[in-house]
Protein backbone atom coordinates (compact mmCIF):
# COMPACT_ATOMS: atom_id res chain seq x y z
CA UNK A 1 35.12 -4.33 -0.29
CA UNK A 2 35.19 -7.74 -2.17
CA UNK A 3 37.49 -9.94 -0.56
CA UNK A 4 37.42 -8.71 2.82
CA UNK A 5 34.86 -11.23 3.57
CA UNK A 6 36.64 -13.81 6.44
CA UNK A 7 35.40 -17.22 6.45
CA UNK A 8 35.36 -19.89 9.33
CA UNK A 9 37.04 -23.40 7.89
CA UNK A 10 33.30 -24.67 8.33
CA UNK A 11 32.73 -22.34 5.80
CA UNK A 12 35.51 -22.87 3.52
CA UNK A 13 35.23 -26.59 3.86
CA UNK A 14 31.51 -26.39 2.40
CA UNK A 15 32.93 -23.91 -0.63
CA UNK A 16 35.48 -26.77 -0.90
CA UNK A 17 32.61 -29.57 -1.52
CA UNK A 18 32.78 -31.75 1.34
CA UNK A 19 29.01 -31.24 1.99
CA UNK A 20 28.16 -31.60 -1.19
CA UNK A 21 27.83 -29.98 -4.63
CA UNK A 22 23.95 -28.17 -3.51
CA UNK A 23 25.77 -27.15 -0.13
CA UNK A 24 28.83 -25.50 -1.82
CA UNK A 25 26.34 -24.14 -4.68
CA UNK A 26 24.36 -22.36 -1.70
CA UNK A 27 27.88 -21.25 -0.01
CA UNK A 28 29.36 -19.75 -3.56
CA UNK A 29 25.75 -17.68 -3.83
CA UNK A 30 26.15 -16.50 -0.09
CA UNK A 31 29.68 -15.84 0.09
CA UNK A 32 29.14 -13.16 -3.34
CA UNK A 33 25.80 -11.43 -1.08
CA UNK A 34 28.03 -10.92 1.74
CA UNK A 35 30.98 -9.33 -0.09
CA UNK A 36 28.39 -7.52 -2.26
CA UNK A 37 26.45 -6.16 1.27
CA UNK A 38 30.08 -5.49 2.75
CA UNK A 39 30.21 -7.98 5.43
CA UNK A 40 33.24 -9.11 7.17
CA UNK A 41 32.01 -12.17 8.09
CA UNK A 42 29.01 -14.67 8.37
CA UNK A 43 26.97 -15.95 11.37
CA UNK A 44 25.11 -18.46 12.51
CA UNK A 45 21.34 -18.63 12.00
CA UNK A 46 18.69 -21.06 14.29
CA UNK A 47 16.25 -20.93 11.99
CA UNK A 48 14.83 -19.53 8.46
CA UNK A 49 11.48 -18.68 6.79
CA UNK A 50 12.27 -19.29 3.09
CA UNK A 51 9.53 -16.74 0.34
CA UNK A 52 11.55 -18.97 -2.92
CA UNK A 53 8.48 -21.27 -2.30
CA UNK A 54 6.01 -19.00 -4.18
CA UNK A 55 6.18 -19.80 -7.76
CA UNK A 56 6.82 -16.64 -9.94
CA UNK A 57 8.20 -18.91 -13.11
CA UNK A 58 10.41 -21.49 -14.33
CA UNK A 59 13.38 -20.08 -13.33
CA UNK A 60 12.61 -20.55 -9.24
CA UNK A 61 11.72 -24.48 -9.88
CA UNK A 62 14.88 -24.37 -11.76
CA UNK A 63 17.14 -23.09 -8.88
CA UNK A 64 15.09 -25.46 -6.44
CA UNK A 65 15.87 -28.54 -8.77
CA UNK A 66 19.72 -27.08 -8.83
CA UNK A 67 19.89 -27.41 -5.29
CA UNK A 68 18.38 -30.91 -4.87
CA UNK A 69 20.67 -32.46 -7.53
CA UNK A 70 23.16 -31.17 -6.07
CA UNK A 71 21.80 -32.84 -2.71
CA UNK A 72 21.44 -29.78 -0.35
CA UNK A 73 19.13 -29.95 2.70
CA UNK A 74 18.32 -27.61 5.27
CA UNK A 75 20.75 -27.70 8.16
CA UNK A 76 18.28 -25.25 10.66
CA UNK A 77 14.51 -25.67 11.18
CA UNK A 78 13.02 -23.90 8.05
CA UNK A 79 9.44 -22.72 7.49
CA UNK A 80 8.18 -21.84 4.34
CA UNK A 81 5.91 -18.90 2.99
CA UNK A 82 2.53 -18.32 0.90
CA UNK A 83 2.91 -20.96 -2.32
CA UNK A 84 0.90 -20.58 -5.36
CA UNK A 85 -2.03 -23.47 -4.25
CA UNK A 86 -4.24 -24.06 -1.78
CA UNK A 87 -3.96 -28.00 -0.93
CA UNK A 88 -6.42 -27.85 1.84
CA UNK A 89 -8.95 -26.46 -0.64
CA UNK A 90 -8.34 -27.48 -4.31
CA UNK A 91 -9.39 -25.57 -7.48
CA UNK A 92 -9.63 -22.43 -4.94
CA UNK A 93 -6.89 -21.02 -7.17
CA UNK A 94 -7.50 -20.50 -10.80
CA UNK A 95 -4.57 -21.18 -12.60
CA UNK A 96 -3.38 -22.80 -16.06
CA UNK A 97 -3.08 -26.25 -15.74
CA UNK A 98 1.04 -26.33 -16.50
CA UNK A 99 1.55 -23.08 -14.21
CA UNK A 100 -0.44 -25.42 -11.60
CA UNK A 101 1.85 -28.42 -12.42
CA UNK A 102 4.97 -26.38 -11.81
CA UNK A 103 3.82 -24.39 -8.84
CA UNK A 104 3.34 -28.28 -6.84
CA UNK A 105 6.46 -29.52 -8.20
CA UNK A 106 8.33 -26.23 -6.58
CA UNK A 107 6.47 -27.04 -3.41
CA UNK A 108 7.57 -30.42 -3.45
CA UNK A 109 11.05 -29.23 -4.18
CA UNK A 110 11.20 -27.78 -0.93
CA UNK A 111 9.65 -30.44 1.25
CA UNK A 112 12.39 -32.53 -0.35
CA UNK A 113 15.12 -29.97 0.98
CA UNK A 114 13.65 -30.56 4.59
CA UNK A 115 11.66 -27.38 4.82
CA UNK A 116 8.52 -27.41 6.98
CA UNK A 117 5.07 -27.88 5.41
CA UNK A 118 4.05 -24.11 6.71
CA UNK A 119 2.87 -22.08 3.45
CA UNK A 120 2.10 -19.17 5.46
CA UNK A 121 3.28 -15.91 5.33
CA UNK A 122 3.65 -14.92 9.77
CA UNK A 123 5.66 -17.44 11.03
CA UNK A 124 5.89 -15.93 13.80
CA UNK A 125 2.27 -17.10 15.01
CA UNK A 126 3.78 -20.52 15.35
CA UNK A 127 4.48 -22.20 18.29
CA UNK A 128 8.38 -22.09 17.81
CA UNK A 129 9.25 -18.90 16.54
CA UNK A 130 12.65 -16.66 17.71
CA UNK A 131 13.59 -14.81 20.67
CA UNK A 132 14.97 -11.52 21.45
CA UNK A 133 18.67 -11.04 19.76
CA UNK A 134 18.52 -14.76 18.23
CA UNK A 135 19.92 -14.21 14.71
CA UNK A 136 17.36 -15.83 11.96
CA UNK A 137 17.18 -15.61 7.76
CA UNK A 138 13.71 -15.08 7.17
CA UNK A 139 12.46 -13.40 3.58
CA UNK A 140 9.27 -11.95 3.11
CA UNK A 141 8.61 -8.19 3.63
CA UNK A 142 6.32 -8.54 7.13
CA UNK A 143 8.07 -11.45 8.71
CA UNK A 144 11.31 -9.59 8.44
CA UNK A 145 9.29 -6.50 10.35
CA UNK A 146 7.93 -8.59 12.88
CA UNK A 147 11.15 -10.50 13.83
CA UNK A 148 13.14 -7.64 14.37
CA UNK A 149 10.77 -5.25 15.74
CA UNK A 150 7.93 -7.70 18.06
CA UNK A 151 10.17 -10.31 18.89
CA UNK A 152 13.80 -8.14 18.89
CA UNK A 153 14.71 -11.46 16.56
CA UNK A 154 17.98 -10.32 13.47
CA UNK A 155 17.65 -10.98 10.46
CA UNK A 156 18.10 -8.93 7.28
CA UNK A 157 15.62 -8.75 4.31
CA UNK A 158 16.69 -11.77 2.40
CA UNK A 159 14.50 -12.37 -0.65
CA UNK A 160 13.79 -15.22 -2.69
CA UNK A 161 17.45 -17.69 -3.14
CA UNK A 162 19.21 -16.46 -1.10
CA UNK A 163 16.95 -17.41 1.42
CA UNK A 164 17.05 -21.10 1.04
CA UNK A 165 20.60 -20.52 0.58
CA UNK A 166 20.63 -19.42 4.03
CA UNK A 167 18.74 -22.28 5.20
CA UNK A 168 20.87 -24.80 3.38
CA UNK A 169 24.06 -23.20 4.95
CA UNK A 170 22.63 -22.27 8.50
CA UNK A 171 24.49 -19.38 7.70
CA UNK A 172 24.30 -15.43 6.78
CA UNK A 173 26.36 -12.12 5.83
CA UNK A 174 26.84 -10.54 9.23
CA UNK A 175 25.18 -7.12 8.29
CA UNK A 176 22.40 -4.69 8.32
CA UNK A 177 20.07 -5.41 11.17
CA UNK A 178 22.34 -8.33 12.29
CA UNK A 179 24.41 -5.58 13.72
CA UNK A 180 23.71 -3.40 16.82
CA UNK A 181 24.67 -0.36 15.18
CA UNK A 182 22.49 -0.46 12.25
CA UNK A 183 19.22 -1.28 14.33
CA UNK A 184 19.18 2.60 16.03
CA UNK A 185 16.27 4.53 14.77
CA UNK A 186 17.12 7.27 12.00
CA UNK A 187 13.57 8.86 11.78
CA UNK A 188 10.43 9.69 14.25
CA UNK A 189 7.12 9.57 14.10
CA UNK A 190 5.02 11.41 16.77
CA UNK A 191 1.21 9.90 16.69
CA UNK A 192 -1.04 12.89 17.54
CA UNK A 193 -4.71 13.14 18.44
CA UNK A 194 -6.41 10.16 17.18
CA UNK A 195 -9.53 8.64 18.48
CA UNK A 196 -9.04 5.92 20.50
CA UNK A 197 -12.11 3.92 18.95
CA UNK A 198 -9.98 4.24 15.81
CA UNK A 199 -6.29 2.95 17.44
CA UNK A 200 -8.50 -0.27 18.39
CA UNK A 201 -8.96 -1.43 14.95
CA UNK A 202 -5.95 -2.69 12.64
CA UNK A 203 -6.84 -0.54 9.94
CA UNK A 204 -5.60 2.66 11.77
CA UNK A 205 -2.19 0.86 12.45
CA UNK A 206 -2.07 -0.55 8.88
CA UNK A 207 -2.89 3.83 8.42
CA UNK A 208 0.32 4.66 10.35
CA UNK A 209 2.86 2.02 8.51
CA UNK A 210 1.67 3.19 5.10
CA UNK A 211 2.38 6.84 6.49
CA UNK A 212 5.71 5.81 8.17
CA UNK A 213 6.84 3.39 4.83
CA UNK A 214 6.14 6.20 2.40
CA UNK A 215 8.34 8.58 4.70
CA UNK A 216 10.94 6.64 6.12
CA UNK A 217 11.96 4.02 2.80
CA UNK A 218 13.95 1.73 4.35
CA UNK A 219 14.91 3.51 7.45
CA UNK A 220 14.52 2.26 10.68
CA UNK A 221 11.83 4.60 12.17
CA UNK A 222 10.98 5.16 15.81
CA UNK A 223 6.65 6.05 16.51
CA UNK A 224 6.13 7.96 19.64
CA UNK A 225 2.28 7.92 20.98
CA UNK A 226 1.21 4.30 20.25
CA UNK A 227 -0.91 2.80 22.97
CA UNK A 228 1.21 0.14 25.73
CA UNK A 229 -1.84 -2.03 25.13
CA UNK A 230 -1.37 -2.49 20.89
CA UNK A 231 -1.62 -6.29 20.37
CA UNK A 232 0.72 -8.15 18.00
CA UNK A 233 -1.71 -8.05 15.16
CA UNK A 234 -2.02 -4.56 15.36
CA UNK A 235 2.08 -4.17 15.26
CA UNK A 236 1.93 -6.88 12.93
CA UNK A 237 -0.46 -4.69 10.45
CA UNK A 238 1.62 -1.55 10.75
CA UNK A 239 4.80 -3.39 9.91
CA UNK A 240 2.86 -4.97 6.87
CA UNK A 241 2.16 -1.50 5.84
CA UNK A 242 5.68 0.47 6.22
CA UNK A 243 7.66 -2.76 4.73
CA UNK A 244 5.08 -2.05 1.37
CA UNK A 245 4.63 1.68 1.08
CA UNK A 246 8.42 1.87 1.94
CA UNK A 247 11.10 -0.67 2.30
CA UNK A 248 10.67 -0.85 6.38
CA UNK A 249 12.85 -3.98 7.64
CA UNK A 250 12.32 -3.04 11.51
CA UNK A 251 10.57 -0.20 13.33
CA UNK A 252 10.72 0.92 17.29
CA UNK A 253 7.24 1.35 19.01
CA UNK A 254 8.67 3.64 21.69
CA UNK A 255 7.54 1.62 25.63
CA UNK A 256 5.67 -0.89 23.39
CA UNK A 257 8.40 -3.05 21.37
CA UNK A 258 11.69 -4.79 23.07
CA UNK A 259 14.26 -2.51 21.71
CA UNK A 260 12.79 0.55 22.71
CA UNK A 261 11.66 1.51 26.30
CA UNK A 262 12.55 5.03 25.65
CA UNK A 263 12.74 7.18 22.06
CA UNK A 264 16.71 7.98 23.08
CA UNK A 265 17.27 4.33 23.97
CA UNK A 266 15.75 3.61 20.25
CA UNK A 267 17.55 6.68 18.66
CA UNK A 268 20.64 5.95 20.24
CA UNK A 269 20.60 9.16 21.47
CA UNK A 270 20.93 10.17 17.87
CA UNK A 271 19.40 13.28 16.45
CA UNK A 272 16.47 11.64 13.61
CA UNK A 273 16.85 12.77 9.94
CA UNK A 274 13.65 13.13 9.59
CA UNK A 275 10.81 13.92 12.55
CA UNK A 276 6.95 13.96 11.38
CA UNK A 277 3.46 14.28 12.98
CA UNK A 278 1.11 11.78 12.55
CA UNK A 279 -2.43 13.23 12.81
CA UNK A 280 -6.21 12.10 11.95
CA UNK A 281 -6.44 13.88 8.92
CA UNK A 282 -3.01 12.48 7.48
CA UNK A 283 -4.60 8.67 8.56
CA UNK A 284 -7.87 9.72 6.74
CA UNK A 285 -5.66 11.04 3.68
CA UNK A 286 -3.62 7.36 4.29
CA UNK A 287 -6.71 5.12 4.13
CA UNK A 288 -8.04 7.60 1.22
CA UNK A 289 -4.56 7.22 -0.57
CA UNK A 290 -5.01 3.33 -0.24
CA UNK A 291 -8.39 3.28 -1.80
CA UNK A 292 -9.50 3.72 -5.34
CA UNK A 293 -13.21 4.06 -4.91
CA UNK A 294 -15.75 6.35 -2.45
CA UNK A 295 -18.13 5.63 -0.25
CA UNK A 296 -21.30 4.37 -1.45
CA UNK A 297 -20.14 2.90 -4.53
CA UNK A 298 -21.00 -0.69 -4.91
CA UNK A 299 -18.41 -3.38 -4.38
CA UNK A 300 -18.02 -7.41 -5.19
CA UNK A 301 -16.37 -8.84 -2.12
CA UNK A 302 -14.13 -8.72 0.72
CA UNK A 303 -10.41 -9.95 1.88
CA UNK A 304 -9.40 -10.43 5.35
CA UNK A 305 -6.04 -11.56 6.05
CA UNK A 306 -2.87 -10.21 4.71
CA UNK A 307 -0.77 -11.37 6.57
CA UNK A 308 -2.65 -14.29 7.64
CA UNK A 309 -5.41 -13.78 10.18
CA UNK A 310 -4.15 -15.55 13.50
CA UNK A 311 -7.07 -17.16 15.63
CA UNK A 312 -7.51 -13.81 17.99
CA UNK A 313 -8.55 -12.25 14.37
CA UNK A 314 -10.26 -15.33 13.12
CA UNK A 315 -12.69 -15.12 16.58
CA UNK A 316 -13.70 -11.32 16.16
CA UNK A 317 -14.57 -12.12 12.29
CA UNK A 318 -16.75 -14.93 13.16
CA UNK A 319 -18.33 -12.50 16.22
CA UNK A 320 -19.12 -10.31 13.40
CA UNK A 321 -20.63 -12.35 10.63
CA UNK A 322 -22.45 -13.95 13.06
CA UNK A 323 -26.30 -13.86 12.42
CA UNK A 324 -25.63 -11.31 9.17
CA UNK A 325 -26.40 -12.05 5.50
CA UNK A 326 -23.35 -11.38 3.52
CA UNK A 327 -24.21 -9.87 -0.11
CA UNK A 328 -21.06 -10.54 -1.82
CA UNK A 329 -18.05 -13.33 -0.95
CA UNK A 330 -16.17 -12.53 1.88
CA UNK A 331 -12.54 -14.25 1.89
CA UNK A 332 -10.43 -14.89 5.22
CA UNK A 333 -6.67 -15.43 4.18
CA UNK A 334 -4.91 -17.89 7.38
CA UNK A 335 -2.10 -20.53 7.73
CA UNK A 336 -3.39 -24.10 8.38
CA UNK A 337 -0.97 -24.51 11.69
CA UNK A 338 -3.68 -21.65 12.49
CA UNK A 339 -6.74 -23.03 11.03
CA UNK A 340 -6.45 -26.01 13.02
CA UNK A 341 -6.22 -24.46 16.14
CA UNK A 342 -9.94 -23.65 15.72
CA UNK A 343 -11.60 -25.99 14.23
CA UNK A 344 -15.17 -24.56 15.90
CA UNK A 345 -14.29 -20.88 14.32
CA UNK A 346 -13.50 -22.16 11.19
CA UNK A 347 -17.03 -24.13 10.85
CA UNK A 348 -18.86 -21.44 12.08
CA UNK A 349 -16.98 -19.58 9.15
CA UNK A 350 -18.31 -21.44 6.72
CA UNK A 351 -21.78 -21.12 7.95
CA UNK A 352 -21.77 -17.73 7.93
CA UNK A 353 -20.56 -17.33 3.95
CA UNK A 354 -16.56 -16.96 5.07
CA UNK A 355 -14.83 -18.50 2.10
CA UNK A 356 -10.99 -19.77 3.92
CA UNK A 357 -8.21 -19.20 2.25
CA UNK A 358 -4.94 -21.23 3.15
CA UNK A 359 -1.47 -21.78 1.99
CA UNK A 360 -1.49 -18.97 -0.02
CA UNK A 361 -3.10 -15.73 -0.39
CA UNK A 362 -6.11 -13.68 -2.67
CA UNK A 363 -3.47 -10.67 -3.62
CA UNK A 364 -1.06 -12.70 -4.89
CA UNK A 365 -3.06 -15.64 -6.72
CA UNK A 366 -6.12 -15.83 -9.05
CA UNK A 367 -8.86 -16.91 -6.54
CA UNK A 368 -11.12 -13.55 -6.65
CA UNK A 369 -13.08 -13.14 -9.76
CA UNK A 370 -12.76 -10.30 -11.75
CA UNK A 371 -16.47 -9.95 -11.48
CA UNK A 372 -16.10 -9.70 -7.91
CA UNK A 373 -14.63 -5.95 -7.45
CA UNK A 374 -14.36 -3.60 -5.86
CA UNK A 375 -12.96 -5.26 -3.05
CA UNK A 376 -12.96 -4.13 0.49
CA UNK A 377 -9.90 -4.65 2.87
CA UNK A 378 -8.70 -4.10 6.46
CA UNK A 379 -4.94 -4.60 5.16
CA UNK A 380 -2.77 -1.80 4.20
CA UNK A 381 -0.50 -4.45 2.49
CA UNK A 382 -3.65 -6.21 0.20
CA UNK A 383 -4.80 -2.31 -0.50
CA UNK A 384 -0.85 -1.64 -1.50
CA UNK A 385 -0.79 -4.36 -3.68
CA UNK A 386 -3.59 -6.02 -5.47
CA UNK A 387 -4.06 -3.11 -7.60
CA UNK A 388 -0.81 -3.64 -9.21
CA UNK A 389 -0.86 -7.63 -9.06
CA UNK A 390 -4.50 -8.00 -10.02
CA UNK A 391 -5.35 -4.75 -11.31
CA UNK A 392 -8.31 -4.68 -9.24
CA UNK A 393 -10.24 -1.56 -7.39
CA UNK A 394 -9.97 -1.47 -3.83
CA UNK A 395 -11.24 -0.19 -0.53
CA UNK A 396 -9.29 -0.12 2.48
CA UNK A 397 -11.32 -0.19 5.69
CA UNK A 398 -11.86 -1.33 9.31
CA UNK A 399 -12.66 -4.92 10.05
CA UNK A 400 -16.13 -3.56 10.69
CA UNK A 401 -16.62 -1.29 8.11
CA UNK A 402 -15.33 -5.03 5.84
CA UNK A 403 -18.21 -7.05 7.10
CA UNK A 404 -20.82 -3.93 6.87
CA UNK A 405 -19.86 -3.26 3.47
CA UNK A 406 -20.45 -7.17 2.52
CA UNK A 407 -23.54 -7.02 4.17
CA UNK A 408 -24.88 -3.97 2.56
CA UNK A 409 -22.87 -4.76 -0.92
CA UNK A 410 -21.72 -1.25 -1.17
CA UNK A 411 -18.65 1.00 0.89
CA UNK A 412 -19.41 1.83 3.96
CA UNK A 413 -17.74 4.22 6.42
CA UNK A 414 -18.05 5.03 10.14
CA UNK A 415 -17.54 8.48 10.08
CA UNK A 416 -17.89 8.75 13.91
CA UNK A 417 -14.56 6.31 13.68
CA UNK A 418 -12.89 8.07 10.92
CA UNK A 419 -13.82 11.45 11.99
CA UNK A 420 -15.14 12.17 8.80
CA UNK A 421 -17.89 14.15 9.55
């Protein structure tokens, strides 16, 4: 209940002022969360990944501005999400020249607060990223899924100010998924018979989250039948998914992900509310759910990417647009921390057609003409989304059904893959 919420005098002595107006402005604003999420207290965080970054309107550049005049600075290292630009490849994004103004200045606002250059959207494939049962504040939607469920990292789903707030403060409520009790899984999912040609691609896990999000909302779900072997961009895609169809803030891969060597160790030993089957026809129904046109009909490009590509997925799309003439643009969404890991991928890229999209991404910012749909996507999250956000058609897809569609200019399917026929 409000005013249950016991403060350390660190904590009371920066709602007092003596680190300054922005710090006690960020304290006031976290100190209302917590009581309003029922916490009895706040904790430390190493680290935060702040999403306030992304410009949505004058109001964010407002709060930013707020916070600097007030002389707040980040007191843990802070990374920062997707922005509205692309600096490393300008006029990329299409935008009105005054939204384009304000979207920099809100970058700069950050930078000035101390944040970390970043702009991407998986922190986590940086060099310094947290460990198991470090607590963190990160906001946006797949970060928060891949902290606490791949790296056994805690943090709740902070959104946009609160999160710099966080950051500012090196502080946050001590709730949710901070807390060992709240991390148990409440629902199972049992993966059936499925292809193994098809559990090698990211599509089919991107398949599973959307199943598991649309089922679970924002319950923490156990899956039973994943392969040992799935990679982090696979877990990465499925969390993607479930954190869009649903509100999924952590999931347990039962014998693949820290928390959960066994399904009782990730139930708790907990009966689930809610036990389901995942089998290939509800995947085919998934990836037909997350398309809006058929096979055959013609489409205008491609997006690879959401979340950004790391350099494992960079590689296999260069192997496959290697030698092939692409029809239609094909877009690769990465961070630059990323990008200049490869330098040789990233040319050969290029060559092939690959247009490379950095600091941002194509679902959230104009960069795709409108000309150029249908377009054709290995992400669950880009399928989930862009409809809504650009009001484009879309086909969801394997990598390799991606690059054979751009080469042939229409959907393709493996059917063989799919089971489809």
């Amino acid at each position: 209940m409000p005013g249950s919420l016991t403060l350390s005098d660190d904590d009371r002595a920066t709602l007092a002022g003596e680190r300054g107006d922005g710090a006690r402005f960020a304290m006031r604003i976290l100190v209302r969360t917590a009581e309003a999420m029922g916490a009895r207290t706040l904790l430390d965080v190493s680290s935060a990944h702040v999403d306030g970054c992304l410009y949505h309107g004058r109001a964010g550049l407002d709060f930013a501005r707020r916070l600097i005049d007030g002389g707040a600075e980040v007191s843990v290292p802070t990374t920062l999400n997707v922005s509205s630009l692309d600096l490393l490849h300008p006029g990329l994004v299409r935008l009105k020249p005054e939204t384009e103004t304000e979207a920099r200045e809100l970058m700069d606002a950050y930078l000035t607060m101390g944040c970390r250059p970043t702009w991407t959207c998986a922190p986590y494939q940086l060099p310094e990223r947290p460990t198991l049962g470090e607590h963190v504040a990160w906001a946006e939607s797949n970060a928060i899924v891949f902290a606490n469920s791949v790296l056994g990292a805690r943090t709740g789903r902070y959104g946009d100010f609160i999160d710099i707030c966080c950051a500012v403060t090196g502080r946050a409520p001590a709730s949710g998924l901070h807390l060992d009790g709240e991390r148990r899984a409440r629902t199972v999912f049992r993966i059936g018979a499925v292809p193994g040609r098809l559990l090698e691609d990211e599509a089919a896990f991107s398949a599973i989250g959307h199943l598991v999000g649309r089922a679970a909302r924002n319950a923490v779900p156990a899956i039973v039948g994943l392969p040992p072997s799935a990679t982090e961009d696979q877990l990465k895609a499925l969390g993607a998914a479930a954190a869009s169809s649903g509100a999924v803030a952590m999931f347990h891969a039962v014998g693949v992900t820290p928390e959960a060597p066994t399904l009782e160790v990730a139930t708790g030993g907990h009966e689930p509310a809610i036990d389901v089957s995942i089998d290939l026809p509800a995947m085919r129904a998934a990836r037909d759910e997350l398309s809006t046109v058929q096979v055959g009909t013609s489409v205008g490009s491609v997006s690879i990417g959401t979340p950004h590509c790391s350099t494992i997925e960079l590689r296999r799309l260069a192997a496959l647009v290697e030698g092939r003439r692409l029809a239609i643009p094909c877009y690769a969404n990465t961070g630059r921390d990323v990008l200049a890991e490869i330098p040789d991928v990233a040319e050969a890229l290029r060559a092939a057609g690959v247009t490379i999209v950095t600091d941002t991404c194509t679902y959230i910012t104009p960069i795709i003409e409108r000309a150029a749909t249908p377009v054709v996507t290995n992400s669950g999250k880009w399928a989930w989304y862009a409809p809504g956000n650009l009001g484009f058609d879309v086909a969801f897809a394997t990598l390799e059904e991606c690059i054979g569609s751009a080469e042939a200019g229409y959907l393709v399917r493996d059917q063989e893959t799919w089971g489809d026929g």
